[in-house]
N, C-alpha and C. Protein backbone atom coordinates (compact mmCIF):
# COMPACT_ATOMS: atom_id res chain seq x y z
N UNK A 1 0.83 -1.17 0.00
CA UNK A 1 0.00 0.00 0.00
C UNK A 1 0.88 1.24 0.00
N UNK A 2 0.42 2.36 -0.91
CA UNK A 2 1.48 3.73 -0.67
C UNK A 2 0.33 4.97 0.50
N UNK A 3 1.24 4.15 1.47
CA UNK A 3 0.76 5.29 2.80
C UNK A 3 1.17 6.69 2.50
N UNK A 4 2.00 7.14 1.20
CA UNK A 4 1.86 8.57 1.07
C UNK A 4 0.64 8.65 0.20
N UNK A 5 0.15 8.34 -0.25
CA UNK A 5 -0.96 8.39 -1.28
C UNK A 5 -2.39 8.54 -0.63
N UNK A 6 -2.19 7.63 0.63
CA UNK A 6 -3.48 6.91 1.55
C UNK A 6 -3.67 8.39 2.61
N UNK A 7 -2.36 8.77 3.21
CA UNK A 7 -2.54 10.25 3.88
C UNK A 7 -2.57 11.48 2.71
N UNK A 8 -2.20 11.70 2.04
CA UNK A 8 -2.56 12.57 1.17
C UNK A 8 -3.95 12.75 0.72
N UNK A 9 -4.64 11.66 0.40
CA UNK A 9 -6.16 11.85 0.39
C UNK A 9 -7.13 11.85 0.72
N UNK A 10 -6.39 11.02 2.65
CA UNK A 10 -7.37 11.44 3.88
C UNK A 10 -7.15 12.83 4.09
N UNK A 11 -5.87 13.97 3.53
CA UNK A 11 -5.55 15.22 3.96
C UNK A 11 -5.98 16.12 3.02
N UNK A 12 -7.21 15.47 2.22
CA UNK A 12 -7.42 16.55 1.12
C UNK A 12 -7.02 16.43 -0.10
N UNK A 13 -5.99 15.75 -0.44
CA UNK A 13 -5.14 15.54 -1.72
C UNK A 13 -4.24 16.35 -1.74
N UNK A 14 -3.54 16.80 -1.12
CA UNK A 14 -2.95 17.87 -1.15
C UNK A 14 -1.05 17.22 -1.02
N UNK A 15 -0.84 17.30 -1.45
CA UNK A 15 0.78 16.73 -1.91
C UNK A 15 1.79 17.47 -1.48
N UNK A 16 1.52 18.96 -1.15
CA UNK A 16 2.92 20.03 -1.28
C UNK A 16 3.53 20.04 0.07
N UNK A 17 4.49 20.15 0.34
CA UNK A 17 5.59 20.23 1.64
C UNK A 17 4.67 20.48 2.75
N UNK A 18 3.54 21.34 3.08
CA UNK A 18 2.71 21.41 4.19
C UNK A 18 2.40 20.47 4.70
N UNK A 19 1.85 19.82 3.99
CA UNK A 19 0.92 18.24 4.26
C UNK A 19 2.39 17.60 4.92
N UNK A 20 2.91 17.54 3.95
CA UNK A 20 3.97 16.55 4.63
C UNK A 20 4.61 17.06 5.98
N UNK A 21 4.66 18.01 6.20
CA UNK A 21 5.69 18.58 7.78
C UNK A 21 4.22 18.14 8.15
N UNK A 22 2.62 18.38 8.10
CA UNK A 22 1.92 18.36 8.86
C UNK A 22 1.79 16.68 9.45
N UNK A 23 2.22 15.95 8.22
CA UNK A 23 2.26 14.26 8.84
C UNK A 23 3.47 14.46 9.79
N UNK A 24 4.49 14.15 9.60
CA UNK A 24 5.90 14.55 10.16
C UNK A 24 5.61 15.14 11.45
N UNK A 25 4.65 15.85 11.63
CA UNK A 25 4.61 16.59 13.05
C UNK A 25 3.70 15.42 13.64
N UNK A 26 2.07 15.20 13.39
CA UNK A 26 1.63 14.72 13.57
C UNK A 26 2.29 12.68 13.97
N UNK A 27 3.29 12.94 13.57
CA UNK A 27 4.31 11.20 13.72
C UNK A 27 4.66 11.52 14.96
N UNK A 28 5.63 12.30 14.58
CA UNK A 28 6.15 13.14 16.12
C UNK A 28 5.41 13.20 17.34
N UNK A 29 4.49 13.79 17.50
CA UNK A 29 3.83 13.96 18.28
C UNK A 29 3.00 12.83 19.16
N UNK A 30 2.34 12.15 17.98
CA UNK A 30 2.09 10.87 18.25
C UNK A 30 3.22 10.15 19.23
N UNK A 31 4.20 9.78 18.98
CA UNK A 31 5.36 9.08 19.42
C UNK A 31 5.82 9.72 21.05
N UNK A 32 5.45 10.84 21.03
CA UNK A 32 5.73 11.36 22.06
C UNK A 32 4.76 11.62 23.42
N UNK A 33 3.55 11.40 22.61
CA UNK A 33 2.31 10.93 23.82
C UNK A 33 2.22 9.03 24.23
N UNK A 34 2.85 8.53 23.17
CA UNK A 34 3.01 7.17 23.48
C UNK A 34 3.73 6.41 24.50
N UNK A 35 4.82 7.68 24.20
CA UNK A 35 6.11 7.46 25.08
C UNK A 35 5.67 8.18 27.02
N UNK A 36 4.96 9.18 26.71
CA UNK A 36 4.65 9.68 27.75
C UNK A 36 3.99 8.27 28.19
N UNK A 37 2.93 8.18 28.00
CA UNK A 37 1.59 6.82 28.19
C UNK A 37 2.48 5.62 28.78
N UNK A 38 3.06 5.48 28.29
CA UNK A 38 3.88 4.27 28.12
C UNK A 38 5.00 4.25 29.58
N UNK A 39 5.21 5.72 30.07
CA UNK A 39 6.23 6.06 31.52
C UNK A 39 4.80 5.97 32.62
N UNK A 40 3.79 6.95 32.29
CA UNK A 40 2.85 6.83 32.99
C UNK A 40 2.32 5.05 33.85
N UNK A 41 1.97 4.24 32.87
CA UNK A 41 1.93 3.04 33.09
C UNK A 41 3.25 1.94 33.40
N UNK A 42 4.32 2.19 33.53
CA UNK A 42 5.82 1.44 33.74
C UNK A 42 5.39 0.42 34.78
N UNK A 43 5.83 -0.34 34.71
CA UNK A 43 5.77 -0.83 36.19
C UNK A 43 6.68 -0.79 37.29
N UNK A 44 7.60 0.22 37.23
CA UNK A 44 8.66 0.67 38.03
C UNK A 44 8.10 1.93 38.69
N UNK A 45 8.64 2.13 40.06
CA UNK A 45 8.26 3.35 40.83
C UNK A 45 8.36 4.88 40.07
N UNK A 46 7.83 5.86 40.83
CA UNK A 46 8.30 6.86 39.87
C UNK A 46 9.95 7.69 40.04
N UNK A 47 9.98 7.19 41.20
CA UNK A 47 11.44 7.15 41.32
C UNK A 47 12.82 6.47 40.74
N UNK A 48 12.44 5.08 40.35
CA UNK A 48 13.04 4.26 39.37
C UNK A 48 13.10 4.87 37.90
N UNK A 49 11.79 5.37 37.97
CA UNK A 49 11.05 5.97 36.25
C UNK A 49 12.27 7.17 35.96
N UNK A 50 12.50 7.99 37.30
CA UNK A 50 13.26 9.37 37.02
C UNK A 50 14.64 9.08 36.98
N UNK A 51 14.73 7.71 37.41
CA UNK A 51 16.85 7.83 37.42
C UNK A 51 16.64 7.29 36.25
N UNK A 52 15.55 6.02 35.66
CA UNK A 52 16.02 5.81 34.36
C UNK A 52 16.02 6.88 33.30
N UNK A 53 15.40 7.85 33.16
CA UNK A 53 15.00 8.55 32.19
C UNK A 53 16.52 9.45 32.33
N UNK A 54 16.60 10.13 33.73
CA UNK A 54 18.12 10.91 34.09
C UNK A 54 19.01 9.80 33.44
N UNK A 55 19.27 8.92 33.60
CA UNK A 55 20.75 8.26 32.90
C UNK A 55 20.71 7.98 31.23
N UNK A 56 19.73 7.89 30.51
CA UNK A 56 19.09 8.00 29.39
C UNK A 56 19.74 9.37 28.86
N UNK A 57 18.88 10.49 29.38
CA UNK A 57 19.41 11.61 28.73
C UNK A 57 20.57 11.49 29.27
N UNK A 58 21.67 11.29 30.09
CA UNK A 58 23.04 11.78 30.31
C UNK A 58 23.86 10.49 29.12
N UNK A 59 23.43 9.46 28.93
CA UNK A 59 23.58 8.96 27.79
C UNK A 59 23.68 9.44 26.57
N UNK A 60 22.31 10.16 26.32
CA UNK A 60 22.13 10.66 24.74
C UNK A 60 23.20 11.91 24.87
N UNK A 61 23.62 12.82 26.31
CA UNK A 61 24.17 13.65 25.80
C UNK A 61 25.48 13.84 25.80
N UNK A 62 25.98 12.55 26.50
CA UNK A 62 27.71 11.58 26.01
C UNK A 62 27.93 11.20 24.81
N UNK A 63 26.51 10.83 23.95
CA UNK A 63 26.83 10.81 22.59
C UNK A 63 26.75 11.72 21.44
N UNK A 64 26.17 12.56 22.39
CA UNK A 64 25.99 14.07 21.11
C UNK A 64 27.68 14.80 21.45
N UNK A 65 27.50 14.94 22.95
CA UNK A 65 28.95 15.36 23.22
C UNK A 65 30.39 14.83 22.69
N UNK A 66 30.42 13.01 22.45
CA UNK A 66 31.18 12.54 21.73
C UNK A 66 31.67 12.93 20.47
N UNK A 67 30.32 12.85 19.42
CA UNK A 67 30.11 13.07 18.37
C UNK A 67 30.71 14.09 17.65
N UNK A 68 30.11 15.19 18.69
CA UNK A 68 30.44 16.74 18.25
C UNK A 68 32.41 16.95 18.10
N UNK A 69 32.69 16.15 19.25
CA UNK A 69 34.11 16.03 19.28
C UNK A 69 35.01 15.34 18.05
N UNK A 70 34.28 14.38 17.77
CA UNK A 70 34.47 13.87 16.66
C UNK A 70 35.04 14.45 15.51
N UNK A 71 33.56 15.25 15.16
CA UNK A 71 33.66 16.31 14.34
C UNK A 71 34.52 16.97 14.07
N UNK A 72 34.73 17.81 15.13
CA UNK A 72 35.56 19.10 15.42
C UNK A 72 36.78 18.58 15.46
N UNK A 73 37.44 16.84 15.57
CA UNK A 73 38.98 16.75 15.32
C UNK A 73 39.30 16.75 14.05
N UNK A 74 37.90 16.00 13.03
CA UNK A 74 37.77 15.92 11.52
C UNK A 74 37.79 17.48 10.83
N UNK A 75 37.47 18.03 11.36
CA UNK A 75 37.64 19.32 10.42
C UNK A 75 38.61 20.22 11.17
N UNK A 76 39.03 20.15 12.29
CA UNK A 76 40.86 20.85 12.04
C UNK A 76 41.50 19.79 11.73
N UNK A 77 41.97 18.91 11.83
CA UNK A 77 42.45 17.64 10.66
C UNK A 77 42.43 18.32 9.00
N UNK A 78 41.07 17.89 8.91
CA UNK A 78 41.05 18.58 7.43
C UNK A 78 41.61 20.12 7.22
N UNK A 79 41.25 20.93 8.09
CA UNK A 79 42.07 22.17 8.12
C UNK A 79 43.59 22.44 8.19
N UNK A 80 43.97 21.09 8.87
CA UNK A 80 45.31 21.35 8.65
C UNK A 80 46.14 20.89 7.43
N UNK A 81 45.46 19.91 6.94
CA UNK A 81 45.98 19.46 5.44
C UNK A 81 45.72 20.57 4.60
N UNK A 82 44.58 21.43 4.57
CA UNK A 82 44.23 22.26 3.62
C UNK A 82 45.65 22.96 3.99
N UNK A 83 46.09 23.81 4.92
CA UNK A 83 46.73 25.04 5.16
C UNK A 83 48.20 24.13 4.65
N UNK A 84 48.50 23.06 5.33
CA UNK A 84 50.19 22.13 4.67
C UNK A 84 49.54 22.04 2.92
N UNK A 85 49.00 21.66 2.41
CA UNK A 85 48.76 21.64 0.99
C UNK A 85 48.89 23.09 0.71
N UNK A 86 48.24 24.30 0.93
CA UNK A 86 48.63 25.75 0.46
C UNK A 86 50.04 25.87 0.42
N UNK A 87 50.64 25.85 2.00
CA UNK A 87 52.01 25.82 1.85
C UNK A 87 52.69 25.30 1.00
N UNK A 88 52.69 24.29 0.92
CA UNK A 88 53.51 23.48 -0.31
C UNK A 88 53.54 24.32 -1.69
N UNK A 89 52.29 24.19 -2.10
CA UNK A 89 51.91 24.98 -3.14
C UNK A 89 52.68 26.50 -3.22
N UNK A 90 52.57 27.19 -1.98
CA UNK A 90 53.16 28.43 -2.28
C UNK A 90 54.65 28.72 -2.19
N UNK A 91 54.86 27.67 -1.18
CA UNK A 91 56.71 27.11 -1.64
C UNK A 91 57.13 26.63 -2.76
N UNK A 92 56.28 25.77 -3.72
CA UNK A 92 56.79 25.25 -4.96
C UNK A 92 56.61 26.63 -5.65
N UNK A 93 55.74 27.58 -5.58
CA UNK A 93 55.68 28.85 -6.82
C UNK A 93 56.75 29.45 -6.33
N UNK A 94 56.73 29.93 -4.62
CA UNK A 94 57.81 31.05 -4.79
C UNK A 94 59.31 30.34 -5.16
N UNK A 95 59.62 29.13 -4.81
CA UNK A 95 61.02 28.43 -5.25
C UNK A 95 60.91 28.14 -6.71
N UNK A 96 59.90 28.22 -7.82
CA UNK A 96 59.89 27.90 -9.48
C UNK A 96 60.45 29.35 -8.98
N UNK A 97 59.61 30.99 -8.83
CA UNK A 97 59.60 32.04 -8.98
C UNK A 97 61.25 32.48 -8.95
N UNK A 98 61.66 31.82 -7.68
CA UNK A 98 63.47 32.47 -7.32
C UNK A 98 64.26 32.10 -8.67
N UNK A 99 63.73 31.10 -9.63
CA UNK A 99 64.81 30.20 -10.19
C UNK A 99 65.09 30.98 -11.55
């Protein structure tokens, strides 16, 4: 079945980028009352509920924090090859230039 086809014409027929952020939100959102629903009913205390959720996010934000680091060694890395490749380059012209 094409579930873009099937929401598009429960949404009117309407095809253009609106509709779509409006599914996209509507996913979202969904997912996020589920998830609520879903802590509400746990079968763990609500105290259990709050350290798991606290070590969760300090999780997700060891891996954004990782990540970001990541990054940032990959592009001064790459920055430094760029600036040794210029050099080179401007040592081989000005040493053709002396000759």
């Amino acid at each position: 079945m094409n579930y873009r086809k099937a929401i598009s014409s429960r949404l009117g027929g309407k095809t253009s980028h609106s509709s779509t952020a409006a599914v996209a939100l509507a996913l979202v959102g969904g997912i996020a009352v589920g998830a609520i629903i879903s802590l509400l009913f746990a079968p763990q205390s609500g105290e259990e509920t709050r350290h798991l959720i606290a070590d969760k996010t300090k999780g997700l934000a060891d891996g954004v924090k990782d990540r970001f680091r990541t990054a940032k060694d990959k592009m001064q890395q790459h920055a430094e090859d760029i600036s040794d490749h210029v050099k080179d380059k401007y040592n081989s012209v000005k040493n053709g230039a002396q000759s």
